[in-house]
Protein backbone atom coordinates (compact mmCIF):
# COMPACT_ATOMS: atom_id res chain seq x y z
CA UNK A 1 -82.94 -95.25 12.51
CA UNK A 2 -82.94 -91.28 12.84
CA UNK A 3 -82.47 -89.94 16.13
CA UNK A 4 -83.24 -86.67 18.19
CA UNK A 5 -79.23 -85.65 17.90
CA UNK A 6 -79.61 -86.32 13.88
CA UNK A 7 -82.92 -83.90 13.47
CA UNK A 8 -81.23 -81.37 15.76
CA UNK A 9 -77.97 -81.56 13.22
CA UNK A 10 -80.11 -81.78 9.99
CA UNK A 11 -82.14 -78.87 11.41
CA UNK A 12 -79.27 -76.81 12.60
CA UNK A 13 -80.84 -76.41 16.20
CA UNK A 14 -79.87 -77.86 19.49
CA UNK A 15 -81.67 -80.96 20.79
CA UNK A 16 -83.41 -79.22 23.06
CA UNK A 17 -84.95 -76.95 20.55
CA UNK A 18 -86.55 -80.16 18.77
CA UNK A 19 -87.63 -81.45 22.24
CA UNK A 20 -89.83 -78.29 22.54
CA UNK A 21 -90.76 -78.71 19.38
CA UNK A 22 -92.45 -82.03 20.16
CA UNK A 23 -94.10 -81.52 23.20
CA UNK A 24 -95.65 -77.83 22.07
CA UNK A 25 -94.04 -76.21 25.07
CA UNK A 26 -91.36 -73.34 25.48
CA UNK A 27 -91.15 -70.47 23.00
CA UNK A 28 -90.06 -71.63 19.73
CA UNK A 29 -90.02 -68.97 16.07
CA UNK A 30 -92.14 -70.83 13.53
CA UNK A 31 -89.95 -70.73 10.96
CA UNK A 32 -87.55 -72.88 13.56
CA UNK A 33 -90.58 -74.62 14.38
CA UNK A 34 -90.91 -75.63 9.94
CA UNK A 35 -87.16 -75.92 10.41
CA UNK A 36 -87.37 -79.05 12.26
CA UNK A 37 -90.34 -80.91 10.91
CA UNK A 38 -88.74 -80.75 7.58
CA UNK A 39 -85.58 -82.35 8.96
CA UNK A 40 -88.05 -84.72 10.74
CA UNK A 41 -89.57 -85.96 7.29
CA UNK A 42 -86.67 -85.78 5.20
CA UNK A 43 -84.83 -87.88 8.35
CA UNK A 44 -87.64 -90.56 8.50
CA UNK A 45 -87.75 -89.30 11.89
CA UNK A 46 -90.59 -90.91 14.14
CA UNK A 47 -90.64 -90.08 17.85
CA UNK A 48 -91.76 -92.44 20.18
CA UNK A 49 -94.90 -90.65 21.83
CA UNK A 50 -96.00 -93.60 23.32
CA UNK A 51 -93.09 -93.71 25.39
CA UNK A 52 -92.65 -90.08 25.82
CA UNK A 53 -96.43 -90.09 27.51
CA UNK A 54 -95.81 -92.68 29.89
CA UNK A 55 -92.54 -91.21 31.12
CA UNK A 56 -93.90 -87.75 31.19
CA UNK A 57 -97.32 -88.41 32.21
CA UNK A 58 -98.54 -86.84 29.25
CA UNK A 59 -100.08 -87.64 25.95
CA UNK A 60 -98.56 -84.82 23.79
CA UNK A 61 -102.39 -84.40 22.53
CA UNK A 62 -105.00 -81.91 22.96
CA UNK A 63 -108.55 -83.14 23.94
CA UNK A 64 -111.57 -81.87 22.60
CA UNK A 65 -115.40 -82.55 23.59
CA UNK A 66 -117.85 -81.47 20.82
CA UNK A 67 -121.43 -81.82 21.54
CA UNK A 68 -122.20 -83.50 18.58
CA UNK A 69 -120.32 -84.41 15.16
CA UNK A 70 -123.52 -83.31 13.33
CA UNK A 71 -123.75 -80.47 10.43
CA UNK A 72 -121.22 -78.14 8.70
CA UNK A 73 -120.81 -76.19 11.63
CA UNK A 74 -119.04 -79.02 13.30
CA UNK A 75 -117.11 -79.68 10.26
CA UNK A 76 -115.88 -76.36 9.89
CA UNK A 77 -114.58 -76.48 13.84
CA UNK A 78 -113.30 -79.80 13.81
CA UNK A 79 -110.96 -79.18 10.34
CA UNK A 80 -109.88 -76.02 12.09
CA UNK A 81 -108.97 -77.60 15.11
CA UNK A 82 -107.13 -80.37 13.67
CA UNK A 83 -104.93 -77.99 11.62
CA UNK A 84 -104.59 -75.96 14.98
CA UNK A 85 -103.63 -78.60 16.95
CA UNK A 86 -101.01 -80.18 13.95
CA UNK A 87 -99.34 -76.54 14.14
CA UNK A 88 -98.11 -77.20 17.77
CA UNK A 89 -96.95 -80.59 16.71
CA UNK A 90 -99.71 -82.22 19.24
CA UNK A 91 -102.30 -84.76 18.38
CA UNK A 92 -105.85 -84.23 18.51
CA UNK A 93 -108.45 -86.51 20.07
CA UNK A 94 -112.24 -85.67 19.50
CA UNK A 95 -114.69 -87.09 21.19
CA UNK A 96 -118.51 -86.53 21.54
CA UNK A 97 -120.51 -84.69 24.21
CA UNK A 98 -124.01 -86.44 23.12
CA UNK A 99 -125.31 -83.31 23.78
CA UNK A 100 -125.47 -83.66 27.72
CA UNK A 101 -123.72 -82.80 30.51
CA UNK A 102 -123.25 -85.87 32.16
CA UNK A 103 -121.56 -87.37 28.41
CA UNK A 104 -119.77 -84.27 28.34
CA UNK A 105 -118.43 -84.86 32.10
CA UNK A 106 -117.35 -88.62 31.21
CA UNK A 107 -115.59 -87.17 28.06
CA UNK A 108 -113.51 -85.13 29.63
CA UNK A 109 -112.77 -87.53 32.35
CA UNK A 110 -111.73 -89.68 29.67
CA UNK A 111 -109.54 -87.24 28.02
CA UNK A 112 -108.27 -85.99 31.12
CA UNK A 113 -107.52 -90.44 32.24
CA UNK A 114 -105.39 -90.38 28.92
CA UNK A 115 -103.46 -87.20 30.01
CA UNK A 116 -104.34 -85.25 27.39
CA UNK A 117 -102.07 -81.76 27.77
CA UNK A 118 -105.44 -79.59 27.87
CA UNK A 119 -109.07 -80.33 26.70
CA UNK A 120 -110.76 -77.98 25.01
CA UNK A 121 -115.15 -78.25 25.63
CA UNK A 122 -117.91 -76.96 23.61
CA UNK A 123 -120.97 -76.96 24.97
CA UNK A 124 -124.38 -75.84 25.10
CA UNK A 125 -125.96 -77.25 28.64
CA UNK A 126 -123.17 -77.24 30.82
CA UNK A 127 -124.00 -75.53 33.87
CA UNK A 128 -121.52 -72.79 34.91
CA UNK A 129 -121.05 -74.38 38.33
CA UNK A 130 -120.07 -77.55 36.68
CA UNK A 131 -117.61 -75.82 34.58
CA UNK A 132 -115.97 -73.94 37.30
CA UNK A 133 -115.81 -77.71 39.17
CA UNK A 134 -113.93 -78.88 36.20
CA UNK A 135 -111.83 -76.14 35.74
CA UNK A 136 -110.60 -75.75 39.67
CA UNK A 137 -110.33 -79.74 39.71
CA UNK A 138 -108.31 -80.85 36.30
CA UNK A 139 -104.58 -81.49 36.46
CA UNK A 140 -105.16 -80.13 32.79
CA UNK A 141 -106.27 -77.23 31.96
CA UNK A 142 -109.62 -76.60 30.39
CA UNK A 143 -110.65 -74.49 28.01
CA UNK A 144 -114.43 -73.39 27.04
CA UNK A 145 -116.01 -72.76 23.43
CA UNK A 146 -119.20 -71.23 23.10
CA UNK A 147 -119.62 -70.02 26.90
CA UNK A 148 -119.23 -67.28 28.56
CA UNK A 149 -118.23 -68.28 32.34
CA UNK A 150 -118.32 -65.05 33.98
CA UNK A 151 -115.62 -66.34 37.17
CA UNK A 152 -112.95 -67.58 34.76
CA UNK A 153 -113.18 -65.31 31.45
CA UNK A 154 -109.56 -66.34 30.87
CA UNK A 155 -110.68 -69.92 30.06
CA UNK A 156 -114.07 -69.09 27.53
CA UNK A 157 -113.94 -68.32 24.40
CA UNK A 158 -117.62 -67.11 23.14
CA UNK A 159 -119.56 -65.00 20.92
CA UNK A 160 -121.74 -62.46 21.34
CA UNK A 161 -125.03 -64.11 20.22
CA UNK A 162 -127.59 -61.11 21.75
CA UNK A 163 -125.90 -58.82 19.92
CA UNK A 164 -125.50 -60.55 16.78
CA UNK A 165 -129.29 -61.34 16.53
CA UNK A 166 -130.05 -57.96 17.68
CA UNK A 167 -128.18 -56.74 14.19
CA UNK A 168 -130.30 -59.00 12.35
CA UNK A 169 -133.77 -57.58 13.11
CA UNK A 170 -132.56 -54.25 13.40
CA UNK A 171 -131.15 -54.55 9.47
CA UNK A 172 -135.03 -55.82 8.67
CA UNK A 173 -136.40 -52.93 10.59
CA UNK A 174 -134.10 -50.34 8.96
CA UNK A 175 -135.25 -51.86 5.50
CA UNK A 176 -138.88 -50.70 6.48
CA UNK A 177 -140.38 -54.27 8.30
CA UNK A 178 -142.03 -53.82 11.71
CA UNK A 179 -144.15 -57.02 11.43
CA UNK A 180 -141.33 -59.49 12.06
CA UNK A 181 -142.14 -63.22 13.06
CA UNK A 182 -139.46 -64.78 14.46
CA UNK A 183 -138.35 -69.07 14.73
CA UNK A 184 -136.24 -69.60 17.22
CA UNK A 185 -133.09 -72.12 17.91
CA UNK A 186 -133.72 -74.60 21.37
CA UNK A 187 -135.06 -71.95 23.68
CA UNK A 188 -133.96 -73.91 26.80
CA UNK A 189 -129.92 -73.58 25.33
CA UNK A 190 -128.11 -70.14 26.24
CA UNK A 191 -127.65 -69.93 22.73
CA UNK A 192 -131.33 -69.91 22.12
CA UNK A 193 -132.58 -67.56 24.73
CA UNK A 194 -129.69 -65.21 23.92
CA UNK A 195 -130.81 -65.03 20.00
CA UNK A 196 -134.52 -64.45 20.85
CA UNK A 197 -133.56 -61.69 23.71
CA UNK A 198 -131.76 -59.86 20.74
CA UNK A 199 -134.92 -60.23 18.36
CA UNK A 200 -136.70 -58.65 21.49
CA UNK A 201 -134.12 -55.92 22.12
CA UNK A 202 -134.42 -54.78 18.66
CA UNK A 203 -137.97 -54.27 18.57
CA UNK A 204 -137.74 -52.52 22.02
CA UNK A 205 -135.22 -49.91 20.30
CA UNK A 206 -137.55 -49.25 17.89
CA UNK A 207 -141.02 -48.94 19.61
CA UNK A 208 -142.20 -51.82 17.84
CA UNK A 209 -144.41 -53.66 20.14
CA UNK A 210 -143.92 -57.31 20.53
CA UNK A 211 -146.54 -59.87 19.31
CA UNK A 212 -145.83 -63.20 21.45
CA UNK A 213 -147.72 -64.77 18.08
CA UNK A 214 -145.17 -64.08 16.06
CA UNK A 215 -142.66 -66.39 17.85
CA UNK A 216 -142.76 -69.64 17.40
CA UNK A 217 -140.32 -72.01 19.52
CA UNK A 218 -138.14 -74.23 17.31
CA UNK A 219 -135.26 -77.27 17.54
CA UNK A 220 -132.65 -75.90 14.75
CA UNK A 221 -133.98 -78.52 12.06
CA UNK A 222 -135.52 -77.80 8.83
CA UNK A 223 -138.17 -79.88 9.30
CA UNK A 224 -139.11 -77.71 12.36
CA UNK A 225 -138.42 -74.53 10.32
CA UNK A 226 -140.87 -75.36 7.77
CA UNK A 227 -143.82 -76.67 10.43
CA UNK A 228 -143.63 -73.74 12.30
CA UNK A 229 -143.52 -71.46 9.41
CA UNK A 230 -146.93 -73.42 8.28
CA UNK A 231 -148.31 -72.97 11.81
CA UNK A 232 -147.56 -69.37 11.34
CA UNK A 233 -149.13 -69.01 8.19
CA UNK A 234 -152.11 -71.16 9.09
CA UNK A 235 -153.01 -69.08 12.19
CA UNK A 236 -153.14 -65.88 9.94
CA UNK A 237 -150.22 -64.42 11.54
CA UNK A 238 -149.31 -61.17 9.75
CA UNK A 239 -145.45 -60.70 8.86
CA UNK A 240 -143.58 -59.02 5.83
CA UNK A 241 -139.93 -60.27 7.33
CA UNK A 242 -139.15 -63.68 8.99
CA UNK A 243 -136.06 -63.88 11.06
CA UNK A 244 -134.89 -67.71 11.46
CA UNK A 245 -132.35 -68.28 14.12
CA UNK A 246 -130.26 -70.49 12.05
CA UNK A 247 -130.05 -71.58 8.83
CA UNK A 248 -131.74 -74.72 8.67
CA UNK A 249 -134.94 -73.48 9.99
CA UNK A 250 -134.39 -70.71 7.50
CA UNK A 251 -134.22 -73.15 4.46
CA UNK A 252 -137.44 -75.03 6.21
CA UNK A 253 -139.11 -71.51 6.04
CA UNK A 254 -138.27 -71.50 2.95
CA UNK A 255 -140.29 -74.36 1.46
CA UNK A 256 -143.41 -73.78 3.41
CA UNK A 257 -143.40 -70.00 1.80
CA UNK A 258 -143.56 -71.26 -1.51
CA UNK A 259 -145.76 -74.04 -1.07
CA UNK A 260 -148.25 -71.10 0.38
CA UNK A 261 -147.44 -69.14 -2.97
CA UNK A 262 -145.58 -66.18 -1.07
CA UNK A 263 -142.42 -65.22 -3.43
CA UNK A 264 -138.79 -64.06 -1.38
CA UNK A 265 -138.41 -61.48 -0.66
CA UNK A 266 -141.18 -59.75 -2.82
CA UNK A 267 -143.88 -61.00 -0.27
CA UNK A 268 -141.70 -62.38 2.80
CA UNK A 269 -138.27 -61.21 3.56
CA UNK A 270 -135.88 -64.17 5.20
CA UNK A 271 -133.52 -63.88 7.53
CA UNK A 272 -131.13 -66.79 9.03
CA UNK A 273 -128.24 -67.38 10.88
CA UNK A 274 -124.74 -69.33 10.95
CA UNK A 275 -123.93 -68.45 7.10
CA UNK A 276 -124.22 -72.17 6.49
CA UNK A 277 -122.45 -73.32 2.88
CA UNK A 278 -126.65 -73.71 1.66
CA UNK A 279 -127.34 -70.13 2.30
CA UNK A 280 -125.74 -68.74 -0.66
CA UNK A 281 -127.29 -71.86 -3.23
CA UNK A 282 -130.70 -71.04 -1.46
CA UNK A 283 -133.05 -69.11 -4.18
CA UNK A 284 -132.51 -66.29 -3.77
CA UNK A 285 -129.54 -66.26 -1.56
CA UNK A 286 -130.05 -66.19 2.02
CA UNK A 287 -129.23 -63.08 4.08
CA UNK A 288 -127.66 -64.61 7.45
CA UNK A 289 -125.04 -63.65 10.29
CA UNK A 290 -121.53 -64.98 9.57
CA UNK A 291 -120.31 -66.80 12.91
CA UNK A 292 -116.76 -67.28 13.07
CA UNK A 293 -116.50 -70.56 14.37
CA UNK A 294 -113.04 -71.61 12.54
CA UNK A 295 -110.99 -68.62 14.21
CA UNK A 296 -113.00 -69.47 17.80
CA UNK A 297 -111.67 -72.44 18.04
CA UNK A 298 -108.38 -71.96 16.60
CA UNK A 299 -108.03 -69.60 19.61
CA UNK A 300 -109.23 -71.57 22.01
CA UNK A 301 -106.39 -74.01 21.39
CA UNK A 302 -104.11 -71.10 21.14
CA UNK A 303 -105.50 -70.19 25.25
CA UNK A 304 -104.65 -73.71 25.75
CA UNK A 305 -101.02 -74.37 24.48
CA UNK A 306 -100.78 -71.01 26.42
CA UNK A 307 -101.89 -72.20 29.90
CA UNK A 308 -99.98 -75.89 29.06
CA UNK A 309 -96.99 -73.81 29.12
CA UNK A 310 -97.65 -71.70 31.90
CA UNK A 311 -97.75 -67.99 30.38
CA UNK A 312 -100.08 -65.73 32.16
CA UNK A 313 -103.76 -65.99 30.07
CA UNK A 314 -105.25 -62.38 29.31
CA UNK A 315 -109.49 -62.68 28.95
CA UNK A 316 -110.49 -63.16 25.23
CA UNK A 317 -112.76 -60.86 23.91
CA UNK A 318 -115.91 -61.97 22.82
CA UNK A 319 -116.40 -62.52 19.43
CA UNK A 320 -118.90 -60.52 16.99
CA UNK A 321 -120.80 -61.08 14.38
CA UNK A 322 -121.04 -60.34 10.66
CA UNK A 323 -124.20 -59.22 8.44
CA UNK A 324 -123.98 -61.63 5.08
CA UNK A 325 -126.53 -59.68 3.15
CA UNK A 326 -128.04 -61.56 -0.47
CA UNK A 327 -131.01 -61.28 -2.12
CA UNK A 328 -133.82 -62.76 0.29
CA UNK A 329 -134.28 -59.27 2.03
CA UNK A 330 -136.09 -56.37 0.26
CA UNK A 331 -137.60 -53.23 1.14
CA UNK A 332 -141.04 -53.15 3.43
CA UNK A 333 -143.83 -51.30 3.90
CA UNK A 334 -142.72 -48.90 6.39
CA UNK A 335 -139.59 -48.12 4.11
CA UNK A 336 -138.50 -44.29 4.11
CA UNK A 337 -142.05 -43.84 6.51
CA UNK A 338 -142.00 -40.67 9.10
């Protein structure tokens, strides 16, 4: 049976080396770092983790709460993570939030009972004091996706949803719509009121007064996409752009539209959000904001293996969003207007 000594020989690095190699900590070159996992699988080599955690107190893993395993965009964060995680030869164990604080709490006290090197959190409800509890109280440390906690920036990684929104319906205004109705995601979720405030801002830059009957509150679903775009429709609500904030609601929108004979964009411009793998097979493709939720939480591990190993975290910037323009927007009737 391969030992430590033989990988170390085979890999032409001291034994130390591989032993930093394993637990993710120390500065290692990543071409050493290839080095020794190829010795390691050409070796047989297995080490003992099980072993190595209850000597060392530690797990060699990284934790991760999600707040639910539903939809691509938790796909797309958990693959990401996984391959993340595999690059600092750790171990990655998901579990899931349910979507509440108090699941999220007993998560990460389960994570943090297995001795998980750090946990990584996404959530949506949290409230910051809770979060600062957790992060002052952890042996681990704990790292924050999709938050902005304004007393430890060092520790969130976020995006800048106002802003992103705000880009959105200013693009629809610049392309000549003023009557914009707007669907929004869970308005009692950061997320949510952040998305609306930048539909808002927008129309304040522009003058455009805003009509509280063009908003109608949504859950993210299609199925609530399409009944609110009915209620609109049914209540006589004028609008020559809709801006969905996400996807989903977007495709919803989409089928109540055509069921009321309105063609996209020709009568109705759509607008979502996410840049969800449907958008581009909708007809005609869906103009949406690209969120970068693969590179997110590849650098919230990143913040992680950095705090596990004691180097001094620098604040992440937040993250921005990207205009994914297709064919469901067109020119409206204030277009090229003085």
């Amino acid at each position: 049976m391969a030992t430590m000594l033989d990988v170390s020989l085979r890999a032409g690095v001291s034994k130390a080396t591989v032993s930093r190699v394993l637990n993710g900590t120390g500065q290692v070159k990543e071409s050493t770092r290839q080095q020794v996992f190829k010795a390691m699988e050409e070796l047989g080599y297995r080490p003992n983790f099980l072993a190595r955690s209850l000597a060392n107190r530690t797990s060699n893993s990284i934790g991760l709460v999600v707040s639910t395993f539903d939809g691509f965009y938790f796909g797309r964060l958990l693959q990401q993570a996984a391959r993340q995680t595999e690059s600092y030869g750790k171990q990655l164990i998901v579990t899931d939030g349910h979507d509440t604080p108090e699941c999220e709490e007993q998560a990460i006290q389960m994570l943090a009972d297995r001795h998980c090197d750090a946990i990584v959190l996404y959530t949506r409800f949290m409230s910051e004091k809770t979060m600062m509890s957790l992060i002052q109280s952890l042996p681990m440390p704990l790292v924050i996706v999709n938050r902005d906690v304004s007393q430890a920036r060092e520790r969130c990684v976020f995006f800048e949803q106002q802003d992103a929104a705000f880009q959105a319906v200013d693009f629809l205004i610049a392309q000549g719509h003023h009557d914009i109705a707007c669907i929004t995601a869970p308005i009692h979720t950061p997320t949510g009121k952040a998305r609306l405030m930048g539909y808002r801002k927008a129309l304040e830059k522009h003058g455009i007064p805003l009509d509280k009957a063009k908003i109608k509150y949504g859950d993210s679903g299609m199925t609530g996409g399409y009944e609110l775009s009915r209620e609109l429709l049914a209540e006589g609500v004028r609008f020559s752009a809709l801006f969905a904030c996400n996807d989903d609601m977007a495709l919803g929108a989409s089928k109540a539209l055509h069921q009321a004979g309105l063609r996209i964009p020709q009568d109705v411009s759509l607008f979502g959000f996410d840049d969800a793998p449907s958008a581009r097979w909708l007809e005609p493709g869906l103009s949406t904001v690209y969120l970068p939720i693969d590179t997110m939480i590849a650098t919230a591990i990143d913040q992680a293996m950095k705090l596990v190993s004691g180097e001094p975290p620098e604040p992440i910037p937040p993250f921005t969003g990207k205009l994914v323009l297709r064919d469901s927007v067109t020119t409206g009737p204030y277009f090229n207007s003085k």
